[in-house]
PDB file of N, CA and C in Angstrom:
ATOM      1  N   UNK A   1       0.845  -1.165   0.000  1.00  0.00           N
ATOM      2  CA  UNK A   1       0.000   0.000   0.000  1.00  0.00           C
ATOM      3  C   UNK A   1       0.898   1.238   0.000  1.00  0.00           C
ATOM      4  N   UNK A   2       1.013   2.162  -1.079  1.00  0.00           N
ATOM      5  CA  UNK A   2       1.440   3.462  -1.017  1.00  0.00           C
ATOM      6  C   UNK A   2       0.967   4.436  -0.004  1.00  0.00           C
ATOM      7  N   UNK A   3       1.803   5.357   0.734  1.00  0.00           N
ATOM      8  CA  UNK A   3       1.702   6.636   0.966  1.00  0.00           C
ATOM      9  C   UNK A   3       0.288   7.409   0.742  1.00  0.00           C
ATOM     10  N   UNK A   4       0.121   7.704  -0.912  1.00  0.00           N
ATOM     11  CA  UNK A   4      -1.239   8.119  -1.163  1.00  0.00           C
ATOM     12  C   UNK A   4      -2.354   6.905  -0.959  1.00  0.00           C
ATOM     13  N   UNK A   5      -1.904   5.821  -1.172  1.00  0.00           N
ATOM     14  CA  UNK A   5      -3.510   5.132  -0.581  1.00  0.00           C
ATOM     15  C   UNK A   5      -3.692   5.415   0.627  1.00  0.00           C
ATOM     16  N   UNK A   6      -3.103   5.111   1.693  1.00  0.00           N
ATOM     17  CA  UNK A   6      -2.455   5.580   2.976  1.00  0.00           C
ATOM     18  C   UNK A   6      -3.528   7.219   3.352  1.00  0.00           C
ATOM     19  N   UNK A   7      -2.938   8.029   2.637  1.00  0.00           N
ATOM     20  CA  UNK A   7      -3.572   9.231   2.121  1.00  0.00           C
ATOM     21  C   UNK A   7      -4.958   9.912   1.920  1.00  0.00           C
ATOM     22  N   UNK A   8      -5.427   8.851   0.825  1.00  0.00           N
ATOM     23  CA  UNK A   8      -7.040   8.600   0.688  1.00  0.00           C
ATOM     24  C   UNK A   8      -7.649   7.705   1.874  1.00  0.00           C
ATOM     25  N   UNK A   9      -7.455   6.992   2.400  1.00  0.00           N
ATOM     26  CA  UNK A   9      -8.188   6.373   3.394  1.00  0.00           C
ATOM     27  C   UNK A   9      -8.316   7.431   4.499  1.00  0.00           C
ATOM     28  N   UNK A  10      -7.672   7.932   5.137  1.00  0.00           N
ATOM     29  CA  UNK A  10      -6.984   9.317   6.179  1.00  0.00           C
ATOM     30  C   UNK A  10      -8.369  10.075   5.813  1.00  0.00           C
ATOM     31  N   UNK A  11      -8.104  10.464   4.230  1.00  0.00           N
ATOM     32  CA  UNK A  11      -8.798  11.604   4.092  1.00  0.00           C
ATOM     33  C   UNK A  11     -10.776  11.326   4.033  1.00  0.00           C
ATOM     34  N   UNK A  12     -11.069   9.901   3.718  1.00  0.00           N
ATOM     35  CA  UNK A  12     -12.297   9.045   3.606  1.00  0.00           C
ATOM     36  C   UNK A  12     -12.901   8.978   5.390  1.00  0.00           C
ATOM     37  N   UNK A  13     -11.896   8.595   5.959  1.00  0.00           N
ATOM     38  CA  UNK A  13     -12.271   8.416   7.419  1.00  0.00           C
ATOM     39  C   UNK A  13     -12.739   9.975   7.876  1.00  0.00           C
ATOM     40  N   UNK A  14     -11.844  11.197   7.492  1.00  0.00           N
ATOM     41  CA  UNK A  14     -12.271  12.215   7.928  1.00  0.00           C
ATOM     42  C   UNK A  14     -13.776  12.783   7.242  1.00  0.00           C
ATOM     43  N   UNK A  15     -14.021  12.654   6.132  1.00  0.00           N
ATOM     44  CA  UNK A  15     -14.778  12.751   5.712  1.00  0.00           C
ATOM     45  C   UNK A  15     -16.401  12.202   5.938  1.00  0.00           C
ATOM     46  N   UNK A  16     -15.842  10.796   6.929  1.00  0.00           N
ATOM     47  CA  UNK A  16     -17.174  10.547   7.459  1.00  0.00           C
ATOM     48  C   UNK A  16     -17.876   9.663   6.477  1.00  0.00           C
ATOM     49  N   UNK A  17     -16.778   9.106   5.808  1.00  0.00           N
ATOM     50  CA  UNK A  17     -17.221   8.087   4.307  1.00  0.00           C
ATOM     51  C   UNK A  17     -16.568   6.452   4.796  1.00  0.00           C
ATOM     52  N   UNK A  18     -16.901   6.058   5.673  1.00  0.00           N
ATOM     53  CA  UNK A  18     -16.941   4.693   6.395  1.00  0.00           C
ATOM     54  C   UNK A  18     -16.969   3.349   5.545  1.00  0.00           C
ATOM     55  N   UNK A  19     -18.355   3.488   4.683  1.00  0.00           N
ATOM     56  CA  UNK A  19     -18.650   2.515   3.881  1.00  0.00           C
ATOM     57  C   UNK A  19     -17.581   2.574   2.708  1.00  0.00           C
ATOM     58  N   UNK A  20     -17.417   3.730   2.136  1.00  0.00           N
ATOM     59  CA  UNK A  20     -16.327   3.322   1.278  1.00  0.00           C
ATOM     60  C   UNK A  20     -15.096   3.114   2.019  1.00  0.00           C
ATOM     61  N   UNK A  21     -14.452   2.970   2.751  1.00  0.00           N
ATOM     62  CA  UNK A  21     -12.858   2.383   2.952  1.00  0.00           C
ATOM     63  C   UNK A  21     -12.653   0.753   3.392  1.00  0.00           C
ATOM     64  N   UNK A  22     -14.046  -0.064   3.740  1.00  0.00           N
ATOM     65  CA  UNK A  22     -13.554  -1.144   3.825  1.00  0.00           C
ATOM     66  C   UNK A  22     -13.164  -1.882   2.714  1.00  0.00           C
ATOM     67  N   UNK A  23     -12.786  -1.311   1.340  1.00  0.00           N
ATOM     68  CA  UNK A  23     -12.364  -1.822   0.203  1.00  0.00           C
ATOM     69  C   UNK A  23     -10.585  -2.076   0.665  1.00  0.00           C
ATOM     70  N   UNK A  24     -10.792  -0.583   1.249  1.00  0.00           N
ATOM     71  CA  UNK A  24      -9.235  -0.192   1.325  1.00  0.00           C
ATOM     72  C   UNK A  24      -8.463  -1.193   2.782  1.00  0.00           C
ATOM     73  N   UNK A  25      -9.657  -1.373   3.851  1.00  0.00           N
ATOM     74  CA  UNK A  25      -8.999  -1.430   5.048  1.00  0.00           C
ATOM     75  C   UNK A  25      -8.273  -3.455   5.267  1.00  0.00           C
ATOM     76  N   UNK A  26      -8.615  -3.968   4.617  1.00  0.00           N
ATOM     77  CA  UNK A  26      -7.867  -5.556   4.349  1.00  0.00           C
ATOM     78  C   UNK A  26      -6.335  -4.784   4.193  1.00  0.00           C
ATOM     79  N   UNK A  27      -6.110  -4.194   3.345  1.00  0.00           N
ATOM     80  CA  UNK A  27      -4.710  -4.338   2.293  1.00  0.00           C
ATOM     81  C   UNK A  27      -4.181  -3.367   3.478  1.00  0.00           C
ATOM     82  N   UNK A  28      -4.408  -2.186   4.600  1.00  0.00           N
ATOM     83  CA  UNK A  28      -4.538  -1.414   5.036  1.00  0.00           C
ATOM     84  C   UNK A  28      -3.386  -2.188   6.501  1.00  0.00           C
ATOM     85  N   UNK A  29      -4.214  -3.204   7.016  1.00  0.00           N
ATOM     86  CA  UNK A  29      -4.048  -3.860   8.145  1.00  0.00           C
ATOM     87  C   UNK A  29      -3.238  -5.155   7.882  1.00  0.00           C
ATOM     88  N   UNK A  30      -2.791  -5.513   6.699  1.00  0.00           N
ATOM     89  CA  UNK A  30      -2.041  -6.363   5.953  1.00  0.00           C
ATOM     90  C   UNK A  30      -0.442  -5.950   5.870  1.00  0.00           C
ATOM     91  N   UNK A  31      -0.932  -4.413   5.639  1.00  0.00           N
ATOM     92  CA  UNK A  31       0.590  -3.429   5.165  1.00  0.00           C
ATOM     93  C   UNK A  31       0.865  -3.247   6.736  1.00  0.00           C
ATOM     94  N   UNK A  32       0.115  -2.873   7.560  1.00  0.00           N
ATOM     95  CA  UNK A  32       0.244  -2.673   8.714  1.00  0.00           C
ATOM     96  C   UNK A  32       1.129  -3.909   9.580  1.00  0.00           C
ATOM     97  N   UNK A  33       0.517  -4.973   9.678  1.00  0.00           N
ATOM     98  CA  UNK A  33       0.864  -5.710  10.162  1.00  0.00           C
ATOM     99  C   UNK A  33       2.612  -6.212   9.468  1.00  0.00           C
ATOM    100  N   UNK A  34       2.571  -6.830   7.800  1.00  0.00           N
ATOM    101  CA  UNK A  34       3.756  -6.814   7.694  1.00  0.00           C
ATOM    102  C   UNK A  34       5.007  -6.198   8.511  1.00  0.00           C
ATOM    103  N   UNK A  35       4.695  -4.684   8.161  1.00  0.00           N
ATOM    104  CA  UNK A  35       5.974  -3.589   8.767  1.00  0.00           C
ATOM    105  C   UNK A  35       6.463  -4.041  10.227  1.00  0.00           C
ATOM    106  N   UNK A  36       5.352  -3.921  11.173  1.00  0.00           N
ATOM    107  CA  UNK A  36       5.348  -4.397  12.732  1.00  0.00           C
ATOM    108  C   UNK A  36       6.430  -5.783  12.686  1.00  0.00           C
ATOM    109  N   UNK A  37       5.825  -6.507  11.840  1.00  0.00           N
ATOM    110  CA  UNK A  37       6.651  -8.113  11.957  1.00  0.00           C
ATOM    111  C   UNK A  37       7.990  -7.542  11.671  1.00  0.00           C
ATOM    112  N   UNK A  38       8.613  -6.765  10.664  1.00  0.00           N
ATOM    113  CA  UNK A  38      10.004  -6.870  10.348  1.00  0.00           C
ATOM    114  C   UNK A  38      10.517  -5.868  11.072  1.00  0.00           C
ATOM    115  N   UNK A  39       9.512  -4.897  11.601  1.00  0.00           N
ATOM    116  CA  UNK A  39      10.173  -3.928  12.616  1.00  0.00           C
ATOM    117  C   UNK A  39      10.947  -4.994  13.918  1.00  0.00           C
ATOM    118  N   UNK A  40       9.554  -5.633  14.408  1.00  0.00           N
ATOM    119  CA  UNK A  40       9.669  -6.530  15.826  1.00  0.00           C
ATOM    120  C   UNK A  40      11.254  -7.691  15.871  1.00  0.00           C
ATOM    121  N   UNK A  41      11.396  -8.072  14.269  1.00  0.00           N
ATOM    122  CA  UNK A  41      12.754  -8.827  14.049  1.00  0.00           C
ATOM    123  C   UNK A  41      12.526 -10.591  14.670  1.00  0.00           C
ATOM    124  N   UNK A  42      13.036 -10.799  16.181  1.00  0.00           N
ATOM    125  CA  UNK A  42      12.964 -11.722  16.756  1.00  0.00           C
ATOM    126  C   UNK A  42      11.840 -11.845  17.879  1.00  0.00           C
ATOM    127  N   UNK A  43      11.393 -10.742  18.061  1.00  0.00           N
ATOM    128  CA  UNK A  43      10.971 -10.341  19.121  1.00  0.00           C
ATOM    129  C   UNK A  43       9.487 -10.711  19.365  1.00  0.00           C
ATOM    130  N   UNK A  44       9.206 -10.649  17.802  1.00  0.00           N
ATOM    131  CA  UNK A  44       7.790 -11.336  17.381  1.00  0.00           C
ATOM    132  C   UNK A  44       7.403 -12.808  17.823  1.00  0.00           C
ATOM    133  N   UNK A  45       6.228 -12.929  18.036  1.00  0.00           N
ATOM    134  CA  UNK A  45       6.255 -14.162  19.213  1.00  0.00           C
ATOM    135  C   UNK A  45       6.336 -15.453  18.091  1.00  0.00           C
ATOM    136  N   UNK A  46       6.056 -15.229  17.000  1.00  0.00           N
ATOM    137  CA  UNK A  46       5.807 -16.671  16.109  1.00  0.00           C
ATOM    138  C   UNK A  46       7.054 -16.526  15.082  1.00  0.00           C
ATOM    139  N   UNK A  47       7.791 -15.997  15.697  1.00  0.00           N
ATOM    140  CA  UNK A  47       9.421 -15.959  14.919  1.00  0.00           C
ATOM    141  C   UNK A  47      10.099 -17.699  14.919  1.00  0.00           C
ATOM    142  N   UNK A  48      10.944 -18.107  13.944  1.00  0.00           N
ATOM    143  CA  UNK A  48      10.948 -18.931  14.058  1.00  0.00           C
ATOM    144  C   UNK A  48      12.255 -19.263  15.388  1.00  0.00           C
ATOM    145  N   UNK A  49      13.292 -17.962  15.718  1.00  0.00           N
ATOM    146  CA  UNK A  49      14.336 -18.287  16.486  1.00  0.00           C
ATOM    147  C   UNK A  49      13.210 -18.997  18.323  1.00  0.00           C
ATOM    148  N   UNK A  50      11.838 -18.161  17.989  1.00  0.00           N
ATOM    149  CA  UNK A  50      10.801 -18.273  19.188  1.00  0.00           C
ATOM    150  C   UNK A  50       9.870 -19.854  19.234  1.00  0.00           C
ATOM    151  N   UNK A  51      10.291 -20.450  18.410  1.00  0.00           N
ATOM    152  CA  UNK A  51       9.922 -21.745  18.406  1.00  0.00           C
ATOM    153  C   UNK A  51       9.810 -23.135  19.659  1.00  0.00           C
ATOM    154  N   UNK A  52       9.391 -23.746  19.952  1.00  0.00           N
ATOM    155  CA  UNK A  52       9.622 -24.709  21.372  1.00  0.00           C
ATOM    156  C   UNK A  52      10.653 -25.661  20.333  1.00  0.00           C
ATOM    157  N   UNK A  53      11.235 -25.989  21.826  1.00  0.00           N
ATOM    158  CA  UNK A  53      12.816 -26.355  21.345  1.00  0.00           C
ATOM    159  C   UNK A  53      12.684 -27.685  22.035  1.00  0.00           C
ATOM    160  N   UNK A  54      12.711 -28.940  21.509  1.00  0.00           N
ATOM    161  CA  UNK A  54      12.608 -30.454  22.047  1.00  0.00           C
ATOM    162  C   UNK A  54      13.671 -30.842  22.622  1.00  0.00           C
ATOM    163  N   UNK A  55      14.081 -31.323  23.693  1.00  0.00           N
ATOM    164  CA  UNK A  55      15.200 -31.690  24.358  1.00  0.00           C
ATOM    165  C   UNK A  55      15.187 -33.057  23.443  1.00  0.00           C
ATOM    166  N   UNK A  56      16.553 -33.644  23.167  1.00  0.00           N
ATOM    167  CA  UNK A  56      16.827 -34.916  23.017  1.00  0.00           C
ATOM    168  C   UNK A  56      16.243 -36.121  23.790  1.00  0.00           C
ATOM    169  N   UNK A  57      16.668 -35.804  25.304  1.00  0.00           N
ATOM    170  CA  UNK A  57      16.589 -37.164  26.078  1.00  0.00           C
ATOM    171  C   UNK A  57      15.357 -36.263  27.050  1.00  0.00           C
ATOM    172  N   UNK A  58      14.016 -36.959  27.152  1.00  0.00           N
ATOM    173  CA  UNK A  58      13.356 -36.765  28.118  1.00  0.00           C
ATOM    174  C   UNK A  58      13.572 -36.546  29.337  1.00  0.00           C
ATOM    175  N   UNK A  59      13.358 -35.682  30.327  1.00  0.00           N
ATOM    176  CA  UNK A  59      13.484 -35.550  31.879  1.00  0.00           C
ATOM    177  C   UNK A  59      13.001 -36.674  32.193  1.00  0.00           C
ATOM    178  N   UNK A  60      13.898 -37.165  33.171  1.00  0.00           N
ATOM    179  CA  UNK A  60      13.339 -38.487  34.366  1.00  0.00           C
ATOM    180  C   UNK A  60      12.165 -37.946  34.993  1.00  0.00           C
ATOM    181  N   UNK A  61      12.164 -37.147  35.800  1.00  0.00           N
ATOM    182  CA  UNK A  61      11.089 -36.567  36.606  1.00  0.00           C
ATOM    183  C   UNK A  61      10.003 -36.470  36.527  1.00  0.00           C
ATOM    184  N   UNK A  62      10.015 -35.995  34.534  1.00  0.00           N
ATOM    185  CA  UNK A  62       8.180 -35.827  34.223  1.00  0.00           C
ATOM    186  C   UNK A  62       7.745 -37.039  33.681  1.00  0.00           C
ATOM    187  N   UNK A  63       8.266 -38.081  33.432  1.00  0.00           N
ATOM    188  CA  UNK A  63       7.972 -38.960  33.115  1.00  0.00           C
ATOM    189  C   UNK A  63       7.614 -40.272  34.475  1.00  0.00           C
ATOM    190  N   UNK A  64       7.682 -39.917  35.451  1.00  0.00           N
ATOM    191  CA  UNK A  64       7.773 -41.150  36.411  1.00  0.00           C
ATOM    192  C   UNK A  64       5.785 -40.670  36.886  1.00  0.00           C
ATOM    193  N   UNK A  65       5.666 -42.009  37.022  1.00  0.00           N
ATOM    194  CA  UNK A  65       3.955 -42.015  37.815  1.00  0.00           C
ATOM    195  C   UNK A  65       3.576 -40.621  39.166  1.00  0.00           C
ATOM    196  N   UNK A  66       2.871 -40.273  38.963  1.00  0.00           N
ATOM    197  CA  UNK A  66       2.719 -39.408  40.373  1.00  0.00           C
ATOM    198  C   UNK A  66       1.732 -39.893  41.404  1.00  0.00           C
ATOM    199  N   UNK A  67       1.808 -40.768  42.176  1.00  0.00           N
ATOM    200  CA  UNK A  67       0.935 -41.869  42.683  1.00  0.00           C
ATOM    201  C   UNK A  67       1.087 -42.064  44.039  1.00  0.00           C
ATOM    202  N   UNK A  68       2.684 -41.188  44.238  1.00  0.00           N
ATOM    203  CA  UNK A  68       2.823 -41.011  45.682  1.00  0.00           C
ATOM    204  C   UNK A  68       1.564 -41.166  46.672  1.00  0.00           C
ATOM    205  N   UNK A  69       1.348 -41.261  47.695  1.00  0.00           N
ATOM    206  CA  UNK A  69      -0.030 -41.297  48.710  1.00  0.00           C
ATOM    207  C   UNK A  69       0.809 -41.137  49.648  1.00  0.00           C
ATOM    208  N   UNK A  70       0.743 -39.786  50.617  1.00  0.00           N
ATOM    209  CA  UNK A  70       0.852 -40.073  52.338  1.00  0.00           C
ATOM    210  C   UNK A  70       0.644 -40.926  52.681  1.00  0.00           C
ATOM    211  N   UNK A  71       1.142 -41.776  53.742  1.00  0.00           N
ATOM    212  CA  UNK A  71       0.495 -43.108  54.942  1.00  0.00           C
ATOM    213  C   UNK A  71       0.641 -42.222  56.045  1.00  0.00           C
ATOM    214  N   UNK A  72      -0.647 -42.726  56.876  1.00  0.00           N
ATOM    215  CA  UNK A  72      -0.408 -42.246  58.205  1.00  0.00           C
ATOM    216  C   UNK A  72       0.103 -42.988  59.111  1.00  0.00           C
ATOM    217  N   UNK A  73       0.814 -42.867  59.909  1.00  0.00           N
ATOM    218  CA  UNK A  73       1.828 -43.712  61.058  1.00  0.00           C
ATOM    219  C   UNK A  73       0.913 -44.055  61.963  1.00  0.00           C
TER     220      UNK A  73
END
């Protein structure tokens, strides 16, 4: 999205012309969003450096039964 589309929408909203800009407002919030992502870099939560990271060898710990029971003496 250019500057002047950018421009005309600005000037549609002021105008109080609503119905015409949802032509414009997809491509609007599309351009929007892109920029944010490459502004944000890594920082963005669905980046791929932000990915869950699989350990090789499973933890002992989370894997054992939890079945423990107090006894009372």
């Amino acid at each position: 999205m250019k500057n002047s589309d950018r421009e005309l929408v600005k000037q549609m909203i002021n105008a109080g012309r609503y119905d015409a800009i949802l032509d414009f407002m997809p491509a609007v919030i599309a351009a929007d969003s892109k920029e944010m992502i490459e502004k944000m870099g890594a920082k963005w939560v669905c980046h791929p450096d932000n990915r869950v990271k699989r350990l090789d060898v499973p933890i002992p710990v989370l894997n054992e039964p939890k079945t423990k029971v107090l006894k009372k003496k």
